[in-house]
N, C-alpha and C. Protein backbone atom coordinates (compact mmCIF):
# COMPACT_ATOMS: atom_id res chain seq x y z
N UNK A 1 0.86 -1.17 0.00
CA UNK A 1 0.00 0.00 0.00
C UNK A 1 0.90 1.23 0.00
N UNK A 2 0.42 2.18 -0.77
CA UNK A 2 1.27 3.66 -1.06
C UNK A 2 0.63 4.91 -0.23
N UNK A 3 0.95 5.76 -0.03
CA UNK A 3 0.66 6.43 0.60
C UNK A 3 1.53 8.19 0.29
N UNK A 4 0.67 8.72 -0.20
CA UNK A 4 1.36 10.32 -0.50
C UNK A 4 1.87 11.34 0.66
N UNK A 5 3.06 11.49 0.90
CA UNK A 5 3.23 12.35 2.24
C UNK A 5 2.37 13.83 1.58
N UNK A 6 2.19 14.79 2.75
CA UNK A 6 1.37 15.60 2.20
C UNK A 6 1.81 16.60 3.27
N UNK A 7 2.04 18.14 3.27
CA UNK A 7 3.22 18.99 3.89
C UNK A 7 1.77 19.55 4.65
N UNK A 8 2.75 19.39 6.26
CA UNK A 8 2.14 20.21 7.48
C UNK A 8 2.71 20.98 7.75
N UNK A 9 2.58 21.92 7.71
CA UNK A 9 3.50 23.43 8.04
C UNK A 9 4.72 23.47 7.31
N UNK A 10 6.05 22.35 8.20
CA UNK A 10 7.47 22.66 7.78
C UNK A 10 7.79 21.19 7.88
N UNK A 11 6.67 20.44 8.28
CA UNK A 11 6.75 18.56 8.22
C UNK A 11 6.20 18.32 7.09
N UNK A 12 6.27 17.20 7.43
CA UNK A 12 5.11 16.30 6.09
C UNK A 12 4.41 14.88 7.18
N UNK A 13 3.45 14.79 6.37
CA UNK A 13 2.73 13.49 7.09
C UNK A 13 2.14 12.76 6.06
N UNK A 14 1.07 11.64 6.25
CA UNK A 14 0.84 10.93 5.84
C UNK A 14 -1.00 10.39 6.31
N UNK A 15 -1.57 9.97 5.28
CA UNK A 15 -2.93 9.72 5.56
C UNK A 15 -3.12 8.39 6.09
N UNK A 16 -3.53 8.20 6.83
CA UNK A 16 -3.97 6.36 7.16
C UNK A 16 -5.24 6.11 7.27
N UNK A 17 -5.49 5.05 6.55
CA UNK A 17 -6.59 4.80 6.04
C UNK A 17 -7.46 4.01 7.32
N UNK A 18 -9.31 4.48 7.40
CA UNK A 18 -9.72 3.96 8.14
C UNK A 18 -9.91 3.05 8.45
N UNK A 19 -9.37 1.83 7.94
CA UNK A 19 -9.75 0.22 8.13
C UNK A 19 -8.39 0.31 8.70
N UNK A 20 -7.20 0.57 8.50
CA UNK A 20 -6.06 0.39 8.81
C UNK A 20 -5.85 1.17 10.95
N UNK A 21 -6.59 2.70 11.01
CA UNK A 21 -6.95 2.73 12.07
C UNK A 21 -7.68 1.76 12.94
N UNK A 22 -8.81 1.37 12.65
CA UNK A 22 -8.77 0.62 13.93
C UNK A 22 -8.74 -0.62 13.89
N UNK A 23 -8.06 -1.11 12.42
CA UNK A 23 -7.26 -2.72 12.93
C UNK A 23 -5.89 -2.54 13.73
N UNK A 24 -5.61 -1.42 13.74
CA UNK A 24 -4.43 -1.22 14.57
C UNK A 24 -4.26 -0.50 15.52
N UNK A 25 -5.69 -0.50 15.99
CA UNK A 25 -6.02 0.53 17.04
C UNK A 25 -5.30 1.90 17.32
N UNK A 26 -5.02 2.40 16.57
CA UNK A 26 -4.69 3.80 16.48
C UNK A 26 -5.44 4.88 16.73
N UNK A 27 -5.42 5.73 17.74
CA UNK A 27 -5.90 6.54 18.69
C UNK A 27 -5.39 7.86 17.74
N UNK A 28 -5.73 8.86 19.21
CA UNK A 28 -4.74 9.98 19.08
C UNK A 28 -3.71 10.34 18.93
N UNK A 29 -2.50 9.10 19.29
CA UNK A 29 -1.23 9.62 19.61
C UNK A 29 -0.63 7.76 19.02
N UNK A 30 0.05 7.93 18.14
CA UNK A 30 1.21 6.94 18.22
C UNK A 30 2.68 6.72 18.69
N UNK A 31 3.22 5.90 18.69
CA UNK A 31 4.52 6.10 18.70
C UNK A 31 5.43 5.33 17.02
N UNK A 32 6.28 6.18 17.08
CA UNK A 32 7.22 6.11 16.13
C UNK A 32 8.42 5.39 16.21
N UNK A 33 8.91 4.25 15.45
CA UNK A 33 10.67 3.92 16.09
C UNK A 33 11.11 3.81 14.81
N UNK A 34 12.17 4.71 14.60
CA UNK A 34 13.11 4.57 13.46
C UNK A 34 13.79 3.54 13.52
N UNK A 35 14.44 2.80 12.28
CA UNK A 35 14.56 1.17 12.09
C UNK A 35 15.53 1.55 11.05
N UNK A 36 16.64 0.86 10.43
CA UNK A 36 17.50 0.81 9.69
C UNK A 36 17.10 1.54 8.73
N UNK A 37 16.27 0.77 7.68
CA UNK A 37 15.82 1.23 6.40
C UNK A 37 14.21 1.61 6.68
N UNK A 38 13.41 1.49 7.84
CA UNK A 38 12.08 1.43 7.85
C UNK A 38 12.00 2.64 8.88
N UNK A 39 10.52 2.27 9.04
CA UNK A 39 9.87 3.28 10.50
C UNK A 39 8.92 2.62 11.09
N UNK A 40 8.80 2.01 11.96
CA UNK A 40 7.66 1.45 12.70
C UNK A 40 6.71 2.29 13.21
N UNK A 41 5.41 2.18 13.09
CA UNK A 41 4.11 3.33 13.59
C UNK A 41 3.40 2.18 14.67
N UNK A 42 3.39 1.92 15.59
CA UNK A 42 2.45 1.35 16.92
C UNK A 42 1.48 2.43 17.49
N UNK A 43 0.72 1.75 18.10
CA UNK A 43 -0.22 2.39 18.79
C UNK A 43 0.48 2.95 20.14
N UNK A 44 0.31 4.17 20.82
CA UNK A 44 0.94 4.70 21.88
C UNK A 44 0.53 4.01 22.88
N UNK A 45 -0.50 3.41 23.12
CA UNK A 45 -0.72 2.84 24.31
C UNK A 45 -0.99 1.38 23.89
N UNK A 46 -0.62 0.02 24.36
CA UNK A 46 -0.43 -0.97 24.25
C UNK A 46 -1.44 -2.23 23.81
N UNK A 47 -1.57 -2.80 23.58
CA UNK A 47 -3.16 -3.67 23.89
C UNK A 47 -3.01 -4.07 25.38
N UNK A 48 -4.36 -4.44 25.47
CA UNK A 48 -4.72 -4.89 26.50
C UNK A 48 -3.84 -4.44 28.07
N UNK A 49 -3.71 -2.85 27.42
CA UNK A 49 -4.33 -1.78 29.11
C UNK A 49 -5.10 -1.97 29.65
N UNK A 50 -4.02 -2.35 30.91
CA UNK A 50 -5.50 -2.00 31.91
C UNK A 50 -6.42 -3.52 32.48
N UNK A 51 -5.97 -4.14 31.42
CA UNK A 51 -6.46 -6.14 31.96
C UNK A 51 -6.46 -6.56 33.05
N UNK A 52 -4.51 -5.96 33.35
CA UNK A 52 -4.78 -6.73 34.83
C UNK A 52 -5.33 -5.82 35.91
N UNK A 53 -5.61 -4.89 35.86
CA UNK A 53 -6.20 -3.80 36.83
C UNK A 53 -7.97 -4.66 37.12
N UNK A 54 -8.96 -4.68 35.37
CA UNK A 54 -9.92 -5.52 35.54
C UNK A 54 -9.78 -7.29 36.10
N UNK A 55 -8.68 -7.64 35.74
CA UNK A 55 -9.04 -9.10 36.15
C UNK A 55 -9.01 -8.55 37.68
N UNK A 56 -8.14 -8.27 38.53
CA UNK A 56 -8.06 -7.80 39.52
C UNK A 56 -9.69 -7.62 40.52
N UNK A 57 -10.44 -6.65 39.33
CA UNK A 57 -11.92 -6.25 40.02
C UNK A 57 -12.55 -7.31 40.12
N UNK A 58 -12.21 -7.67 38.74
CA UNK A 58 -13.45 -9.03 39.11
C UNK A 58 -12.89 -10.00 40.01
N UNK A 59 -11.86 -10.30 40.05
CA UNK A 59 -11.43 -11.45 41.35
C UNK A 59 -12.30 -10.92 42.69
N UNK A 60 -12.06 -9.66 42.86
CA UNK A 60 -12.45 -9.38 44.18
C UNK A 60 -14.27 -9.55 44.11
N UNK A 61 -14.55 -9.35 43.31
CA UNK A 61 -16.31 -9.18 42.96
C UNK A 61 -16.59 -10.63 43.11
N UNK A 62 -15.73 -11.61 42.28
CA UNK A 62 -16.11 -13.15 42.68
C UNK A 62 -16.80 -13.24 41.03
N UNK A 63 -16.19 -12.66 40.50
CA UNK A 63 -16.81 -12.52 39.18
C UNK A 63 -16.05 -13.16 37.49
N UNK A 64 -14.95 -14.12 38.47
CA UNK A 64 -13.91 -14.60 37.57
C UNK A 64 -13.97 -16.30 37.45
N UNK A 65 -15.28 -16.67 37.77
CA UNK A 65 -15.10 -17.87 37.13
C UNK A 65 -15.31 -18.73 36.08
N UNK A 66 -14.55 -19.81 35.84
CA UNK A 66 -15.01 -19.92 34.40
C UNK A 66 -16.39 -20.75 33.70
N UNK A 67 -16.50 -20.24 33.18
CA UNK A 67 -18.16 -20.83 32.01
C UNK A 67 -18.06 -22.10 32.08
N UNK A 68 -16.99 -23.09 31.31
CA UNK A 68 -17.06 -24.19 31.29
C UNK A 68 -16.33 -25.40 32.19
N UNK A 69 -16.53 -24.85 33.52
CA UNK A 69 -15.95 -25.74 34.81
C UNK A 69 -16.42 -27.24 34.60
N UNK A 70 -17.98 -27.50 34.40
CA UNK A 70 -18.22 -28.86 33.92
C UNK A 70 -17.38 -29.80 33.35
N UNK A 71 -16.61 -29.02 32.15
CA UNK A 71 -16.24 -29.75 30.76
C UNK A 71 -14.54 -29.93 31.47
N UNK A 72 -14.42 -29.83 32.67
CA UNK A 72 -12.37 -29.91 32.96
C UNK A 72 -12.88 -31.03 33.65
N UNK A 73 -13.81 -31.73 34.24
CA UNK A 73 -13.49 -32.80 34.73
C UNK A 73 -12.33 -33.54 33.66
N UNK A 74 -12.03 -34.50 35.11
CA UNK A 74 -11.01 -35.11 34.81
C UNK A 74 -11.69 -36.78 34.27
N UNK A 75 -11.22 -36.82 32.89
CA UNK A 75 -11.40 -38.21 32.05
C UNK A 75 -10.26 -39.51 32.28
N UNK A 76 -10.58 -40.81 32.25
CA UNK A 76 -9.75 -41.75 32.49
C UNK A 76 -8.52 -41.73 31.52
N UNK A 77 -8.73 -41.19 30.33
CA UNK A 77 -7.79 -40.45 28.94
C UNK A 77 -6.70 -39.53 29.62
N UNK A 78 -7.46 -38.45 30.70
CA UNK A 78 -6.66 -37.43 31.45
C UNK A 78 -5.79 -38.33 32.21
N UNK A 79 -6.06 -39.32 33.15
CA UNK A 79 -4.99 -39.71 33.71
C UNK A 79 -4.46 -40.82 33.40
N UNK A 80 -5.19 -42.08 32.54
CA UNK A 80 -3.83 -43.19 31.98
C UNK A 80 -3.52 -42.83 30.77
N UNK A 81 -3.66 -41.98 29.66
CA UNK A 81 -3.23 -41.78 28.29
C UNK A 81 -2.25 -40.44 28.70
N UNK A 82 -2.62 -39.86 29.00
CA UNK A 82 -1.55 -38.30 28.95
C UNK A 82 -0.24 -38.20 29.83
N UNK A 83 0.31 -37.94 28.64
CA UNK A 83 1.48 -37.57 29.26
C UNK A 83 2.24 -36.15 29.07
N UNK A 84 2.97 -35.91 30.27
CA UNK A 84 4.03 -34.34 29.76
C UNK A 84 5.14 -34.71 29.08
């Protein structure tokens, strides 16, 4: 994909396209890392901010258990076939 730089004041920038925003979750603010021959563009803030702050709530709420507790029983497969 091409992309026309296009002059901001005494910079230049570049358009990014809206499917490309928020498959890459791109906000307000990115970060930039210059690379040999390239430039890397990331999102300024990370995925999954902030997760462990929520898993956290819900532990305390009692709100972290899982859906399919039924289905972990343990099968005769689980303990004479499996091995580590």
């Amino acid at each position: 994909m091409k992309a026309a730089l296009i002059r901001i004041g005494n910079s230049r920038g570049i358009r990014i396209p809206k499917v490309l925003l928020e498959q890459y979750r791109f906000d307000d603010e990115v970060e930039l890392e210059p690379r040999q021959d390239h430039l890397v563009i990331r999102p300024a803030t990370p995925a999954r901010t902030g997760w462990d702050d929520a898993f956290r709530r819900m532990r305390k709420q009692g709100d972290d258990a899982l859906f399919d507790e039924p289905s972990l029983s343990v099968t005769r497969w689980d303990t004479t076939e499996w091995e580590w």
